[in-house]
PDB file of N, CA and C in Angstrom:
ATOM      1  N   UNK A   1      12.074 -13.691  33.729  1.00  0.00           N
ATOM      2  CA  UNK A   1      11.017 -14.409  34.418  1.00  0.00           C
ATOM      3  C   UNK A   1      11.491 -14.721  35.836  1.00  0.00           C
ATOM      4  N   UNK A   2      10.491 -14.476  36.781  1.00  0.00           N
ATOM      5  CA  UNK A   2      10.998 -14.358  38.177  1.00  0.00           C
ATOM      6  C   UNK A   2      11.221 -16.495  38.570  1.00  0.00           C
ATOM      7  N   UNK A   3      12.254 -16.569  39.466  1.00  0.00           N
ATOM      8  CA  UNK A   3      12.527 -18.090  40.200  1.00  0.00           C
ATOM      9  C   UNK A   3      11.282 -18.588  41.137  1.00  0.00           C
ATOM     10  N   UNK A   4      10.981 -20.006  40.381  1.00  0.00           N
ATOM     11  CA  UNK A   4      10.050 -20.137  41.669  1.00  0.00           C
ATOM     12  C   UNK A   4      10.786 -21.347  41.916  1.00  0.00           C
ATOM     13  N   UNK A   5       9.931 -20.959  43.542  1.00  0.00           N
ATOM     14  CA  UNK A   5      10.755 -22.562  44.409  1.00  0.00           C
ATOM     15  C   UNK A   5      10.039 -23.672  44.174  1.00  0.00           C
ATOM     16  N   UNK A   6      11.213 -24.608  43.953  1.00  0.00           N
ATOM     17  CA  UNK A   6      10.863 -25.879  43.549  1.00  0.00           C
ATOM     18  C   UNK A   6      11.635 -27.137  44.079  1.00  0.00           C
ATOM     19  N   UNK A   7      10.916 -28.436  44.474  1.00  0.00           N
ATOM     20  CA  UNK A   7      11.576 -29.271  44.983  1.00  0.00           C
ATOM     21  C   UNK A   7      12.572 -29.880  43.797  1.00  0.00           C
ATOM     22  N   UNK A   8      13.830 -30.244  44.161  1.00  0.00           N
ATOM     23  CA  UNK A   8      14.808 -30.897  43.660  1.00  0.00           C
ATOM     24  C   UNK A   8      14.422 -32.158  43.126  1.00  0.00           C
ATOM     25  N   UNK A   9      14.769 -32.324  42.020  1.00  0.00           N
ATOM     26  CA  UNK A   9      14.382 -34.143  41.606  1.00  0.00           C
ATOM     27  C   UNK A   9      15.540 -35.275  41.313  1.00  0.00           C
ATOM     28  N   UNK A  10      16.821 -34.368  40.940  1.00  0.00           N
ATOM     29  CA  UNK A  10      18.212 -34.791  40.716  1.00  0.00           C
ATOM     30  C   UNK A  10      18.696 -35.054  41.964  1.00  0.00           C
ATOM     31  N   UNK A  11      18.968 -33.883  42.855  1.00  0.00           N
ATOM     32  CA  UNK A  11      19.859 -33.978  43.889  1.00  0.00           C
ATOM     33  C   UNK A  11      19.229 -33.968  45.048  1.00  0.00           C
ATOM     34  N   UNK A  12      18.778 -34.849  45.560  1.00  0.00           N
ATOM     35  CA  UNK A  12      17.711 -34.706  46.915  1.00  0.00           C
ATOM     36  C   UNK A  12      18.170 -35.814  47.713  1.00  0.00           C
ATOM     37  N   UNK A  13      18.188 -35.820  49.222  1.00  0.00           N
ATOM     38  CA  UNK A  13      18.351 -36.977  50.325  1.00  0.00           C
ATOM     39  C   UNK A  13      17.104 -37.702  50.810  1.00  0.00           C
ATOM     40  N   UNK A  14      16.324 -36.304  51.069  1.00  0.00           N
ATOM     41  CA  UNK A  14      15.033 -36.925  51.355  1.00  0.00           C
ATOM     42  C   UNK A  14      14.120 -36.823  50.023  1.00  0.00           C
ATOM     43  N   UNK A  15      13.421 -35.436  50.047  1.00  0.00           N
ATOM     44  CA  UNK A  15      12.710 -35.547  49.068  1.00  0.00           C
ATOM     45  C   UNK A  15      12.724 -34.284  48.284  1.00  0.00           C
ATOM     46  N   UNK A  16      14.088 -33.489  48.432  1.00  0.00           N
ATOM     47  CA  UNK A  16      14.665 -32.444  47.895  1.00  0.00           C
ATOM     48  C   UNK A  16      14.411 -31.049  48.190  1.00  0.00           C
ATOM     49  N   UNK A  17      13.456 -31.005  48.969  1.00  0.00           N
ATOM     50  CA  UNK A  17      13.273 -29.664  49.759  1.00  0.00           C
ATOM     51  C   UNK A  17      14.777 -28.744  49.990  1.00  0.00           C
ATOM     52  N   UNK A  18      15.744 -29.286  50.460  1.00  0.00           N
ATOM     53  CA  UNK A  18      16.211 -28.276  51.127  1.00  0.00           C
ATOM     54  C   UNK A  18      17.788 -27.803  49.381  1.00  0.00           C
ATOM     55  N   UNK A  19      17.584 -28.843  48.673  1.00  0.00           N
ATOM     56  CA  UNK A  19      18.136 -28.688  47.721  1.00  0.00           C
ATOM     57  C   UNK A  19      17.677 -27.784  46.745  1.00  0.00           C
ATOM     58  N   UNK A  20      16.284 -27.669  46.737  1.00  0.00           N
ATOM     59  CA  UNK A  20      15.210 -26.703  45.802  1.00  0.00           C
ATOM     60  C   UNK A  20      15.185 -25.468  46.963  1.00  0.00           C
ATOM     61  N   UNK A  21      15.155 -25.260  47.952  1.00  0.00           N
ATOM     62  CA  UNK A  21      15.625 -24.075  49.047  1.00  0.00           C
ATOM     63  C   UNK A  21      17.175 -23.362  48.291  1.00  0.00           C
ATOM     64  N   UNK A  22      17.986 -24.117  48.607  1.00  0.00           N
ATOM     65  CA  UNK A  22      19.570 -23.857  47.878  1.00  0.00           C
ATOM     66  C   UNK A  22      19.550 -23.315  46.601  1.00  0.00           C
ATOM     67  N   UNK A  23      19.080 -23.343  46.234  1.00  0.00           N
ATOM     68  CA  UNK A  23      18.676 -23.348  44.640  1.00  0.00           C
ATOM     69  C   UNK A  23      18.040 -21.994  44.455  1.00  0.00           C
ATOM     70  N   UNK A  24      16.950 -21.933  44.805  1.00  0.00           N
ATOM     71  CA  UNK A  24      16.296 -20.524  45.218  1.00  0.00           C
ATOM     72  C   UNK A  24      17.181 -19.838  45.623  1.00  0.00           C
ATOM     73  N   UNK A  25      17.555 -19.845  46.342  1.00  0.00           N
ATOM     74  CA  UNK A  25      18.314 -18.433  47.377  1.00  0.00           C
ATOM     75  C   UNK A  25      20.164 -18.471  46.876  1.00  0.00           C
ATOM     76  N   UNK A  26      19.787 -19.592  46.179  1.00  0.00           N
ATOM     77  CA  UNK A  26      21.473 -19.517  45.738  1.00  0.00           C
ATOM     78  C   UNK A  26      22.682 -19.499  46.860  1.00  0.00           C
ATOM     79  N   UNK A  27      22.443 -20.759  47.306  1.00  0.00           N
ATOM     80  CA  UNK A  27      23.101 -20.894  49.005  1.00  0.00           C
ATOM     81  C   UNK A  27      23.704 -22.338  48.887  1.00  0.00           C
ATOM     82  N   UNK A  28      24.388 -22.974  49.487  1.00  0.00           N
ATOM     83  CA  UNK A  28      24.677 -24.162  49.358  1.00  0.00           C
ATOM     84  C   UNK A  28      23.956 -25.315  49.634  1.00  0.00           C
ATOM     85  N   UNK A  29      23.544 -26.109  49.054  1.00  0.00           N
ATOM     86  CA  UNK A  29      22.332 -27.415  50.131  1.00  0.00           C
ATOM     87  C   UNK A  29      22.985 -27.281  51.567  1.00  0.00           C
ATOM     88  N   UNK A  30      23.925 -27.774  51.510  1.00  0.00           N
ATOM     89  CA  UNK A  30      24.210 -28.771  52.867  1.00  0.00           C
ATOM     90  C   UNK A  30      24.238 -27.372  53.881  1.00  0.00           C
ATOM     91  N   UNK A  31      24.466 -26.057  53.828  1.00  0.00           N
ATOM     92  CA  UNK A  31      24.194 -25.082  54.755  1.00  0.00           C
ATOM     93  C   UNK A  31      22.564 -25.272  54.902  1.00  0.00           C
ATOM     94  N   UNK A  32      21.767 -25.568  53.807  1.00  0.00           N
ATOM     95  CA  UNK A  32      20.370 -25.607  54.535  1.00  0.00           C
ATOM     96  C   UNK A  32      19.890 -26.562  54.798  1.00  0.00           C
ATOM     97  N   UNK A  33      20.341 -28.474  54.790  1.00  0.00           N
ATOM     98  CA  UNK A  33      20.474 -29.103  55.500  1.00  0.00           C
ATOM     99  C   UNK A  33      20.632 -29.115  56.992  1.00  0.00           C
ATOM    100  N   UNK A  34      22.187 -28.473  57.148  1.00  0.00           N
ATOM    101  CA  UNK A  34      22.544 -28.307  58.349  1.00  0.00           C
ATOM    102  C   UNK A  34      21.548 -27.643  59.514  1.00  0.00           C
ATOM    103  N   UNK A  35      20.925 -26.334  58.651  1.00  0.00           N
ATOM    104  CA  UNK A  35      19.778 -25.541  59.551  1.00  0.00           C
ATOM    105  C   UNK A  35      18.889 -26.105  60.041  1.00  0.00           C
ATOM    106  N   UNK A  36      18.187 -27.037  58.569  1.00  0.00           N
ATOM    107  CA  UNK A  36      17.201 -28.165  59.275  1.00  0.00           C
ATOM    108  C   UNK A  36      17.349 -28.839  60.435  1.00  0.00           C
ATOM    109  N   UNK A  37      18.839 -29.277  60.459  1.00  0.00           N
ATOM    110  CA  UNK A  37      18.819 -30.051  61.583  1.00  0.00           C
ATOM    111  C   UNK A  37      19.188 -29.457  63.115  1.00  0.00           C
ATOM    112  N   UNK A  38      19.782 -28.668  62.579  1.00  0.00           N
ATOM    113  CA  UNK A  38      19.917 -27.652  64.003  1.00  0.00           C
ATOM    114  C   UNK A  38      18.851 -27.258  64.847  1.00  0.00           C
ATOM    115  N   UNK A  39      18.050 -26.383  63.885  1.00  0.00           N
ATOM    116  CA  UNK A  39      16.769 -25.617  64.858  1.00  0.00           C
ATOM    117  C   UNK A  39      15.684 -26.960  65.236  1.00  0.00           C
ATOM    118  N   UNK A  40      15.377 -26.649  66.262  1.00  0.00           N
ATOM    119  CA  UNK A  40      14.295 -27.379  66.970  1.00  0.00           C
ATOM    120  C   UNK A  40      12.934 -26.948  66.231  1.00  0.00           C
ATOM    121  N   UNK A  41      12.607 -28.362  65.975  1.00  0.00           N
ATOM    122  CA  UNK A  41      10.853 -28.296  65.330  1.00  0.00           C
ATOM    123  C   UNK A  41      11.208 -27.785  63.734  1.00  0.00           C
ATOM    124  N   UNK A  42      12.418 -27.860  63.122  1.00  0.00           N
ATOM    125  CA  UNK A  42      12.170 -27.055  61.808  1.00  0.00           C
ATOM    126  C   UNK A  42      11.846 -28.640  61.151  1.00  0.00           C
ATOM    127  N   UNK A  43      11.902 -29.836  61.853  1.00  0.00           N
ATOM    128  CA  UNK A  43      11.569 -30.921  60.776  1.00  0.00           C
ATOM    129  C   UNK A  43      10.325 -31.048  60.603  1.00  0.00           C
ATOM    130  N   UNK A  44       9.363 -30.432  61.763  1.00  0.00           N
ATOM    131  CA  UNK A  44       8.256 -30.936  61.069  1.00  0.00           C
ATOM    132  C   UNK A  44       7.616 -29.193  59.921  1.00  0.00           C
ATOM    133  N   UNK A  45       8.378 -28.751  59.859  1.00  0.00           N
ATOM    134  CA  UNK A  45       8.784 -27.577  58.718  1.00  0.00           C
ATOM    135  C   UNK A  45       8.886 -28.228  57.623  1.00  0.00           C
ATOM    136  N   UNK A  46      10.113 -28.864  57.739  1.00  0.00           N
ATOM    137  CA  UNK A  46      10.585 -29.742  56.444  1.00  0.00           C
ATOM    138  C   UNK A  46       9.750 -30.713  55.882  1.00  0.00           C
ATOM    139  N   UNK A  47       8.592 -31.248  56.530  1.00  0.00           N
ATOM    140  CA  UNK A  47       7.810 -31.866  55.933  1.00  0.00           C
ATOM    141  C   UNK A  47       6.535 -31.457  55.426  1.00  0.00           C
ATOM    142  N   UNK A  48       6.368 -30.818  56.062  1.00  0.00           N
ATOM    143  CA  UNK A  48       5.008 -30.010  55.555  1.00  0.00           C
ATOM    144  C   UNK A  48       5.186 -29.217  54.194  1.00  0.00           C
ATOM    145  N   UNK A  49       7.298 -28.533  54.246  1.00  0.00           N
ATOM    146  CA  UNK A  49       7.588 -28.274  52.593  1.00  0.00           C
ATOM    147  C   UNK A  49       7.337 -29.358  51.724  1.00  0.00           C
ATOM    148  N   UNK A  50       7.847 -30.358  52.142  1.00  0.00           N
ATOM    149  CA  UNK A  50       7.485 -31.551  50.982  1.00  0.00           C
ATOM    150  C   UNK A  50       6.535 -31.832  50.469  1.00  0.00           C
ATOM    151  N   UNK A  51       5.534 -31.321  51.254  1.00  0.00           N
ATOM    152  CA  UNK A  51       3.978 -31.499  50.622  1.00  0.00           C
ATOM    153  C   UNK A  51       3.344 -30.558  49.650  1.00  0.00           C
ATOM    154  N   UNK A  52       3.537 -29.867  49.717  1.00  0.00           N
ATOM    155  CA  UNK A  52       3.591 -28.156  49.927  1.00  0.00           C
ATOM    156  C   UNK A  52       4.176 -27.794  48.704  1.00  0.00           C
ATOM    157  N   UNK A  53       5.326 -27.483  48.328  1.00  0.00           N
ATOM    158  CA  UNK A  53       6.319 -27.426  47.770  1.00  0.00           C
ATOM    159  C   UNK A  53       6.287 -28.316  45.707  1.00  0.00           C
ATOM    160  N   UNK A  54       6.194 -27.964  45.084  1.00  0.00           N
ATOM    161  CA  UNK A  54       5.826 -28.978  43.976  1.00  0.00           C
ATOM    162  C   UNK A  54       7.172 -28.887  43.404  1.00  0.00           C
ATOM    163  N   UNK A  55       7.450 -30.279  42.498  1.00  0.00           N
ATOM    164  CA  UNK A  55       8.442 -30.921  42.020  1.00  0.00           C
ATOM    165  C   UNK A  55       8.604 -30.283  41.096  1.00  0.00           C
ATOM    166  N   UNK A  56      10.279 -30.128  40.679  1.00  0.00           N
ATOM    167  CA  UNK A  56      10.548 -29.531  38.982  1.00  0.00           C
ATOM    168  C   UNK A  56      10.378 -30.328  37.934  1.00  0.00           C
ATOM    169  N   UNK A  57      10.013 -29.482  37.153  1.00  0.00           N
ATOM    170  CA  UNK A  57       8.963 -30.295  35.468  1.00  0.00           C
ATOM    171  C   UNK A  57       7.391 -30.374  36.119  1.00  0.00           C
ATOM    172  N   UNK A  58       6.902 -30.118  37.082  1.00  0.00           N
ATOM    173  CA  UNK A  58       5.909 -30.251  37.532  1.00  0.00           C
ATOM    174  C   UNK A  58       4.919 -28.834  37.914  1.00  0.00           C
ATOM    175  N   UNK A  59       3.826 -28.478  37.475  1.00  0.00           N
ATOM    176  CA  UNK A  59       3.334 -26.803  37.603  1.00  0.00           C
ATOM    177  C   UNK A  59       2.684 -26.720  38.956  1.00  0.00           C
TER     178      UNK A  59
END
């Protein structure tokens, strides 16, 4: 059964986006943390995933 992306509910800072990113792609959080914060304008990226994006245990 194929991975779908899903926000983090265990391990999250904000609201687990970039932990459910990590997860998916099988990458470390804090490397896609770090990206977030690097690139210009990817936060309001990051929030619009949060909306966007549905919680695990959740369809």
């Amino acid at each position: 059964m194929p991975q779908k992306l899903r926000r983090s509910t265990e391990d999250k800072v904000l609201s687990g986006v970039a932990e459910g990113i990590a997860h998916y792609l099988g990458i470390s959080p804090f490397g896609v943390r770090l990206l977030f914060f690097v690139i210009p304008g990817s936060l309001l990226i990051y929030f619009i995933l949060a909306f966007t994006i549905p919680e695990e245990g959740r369809l």
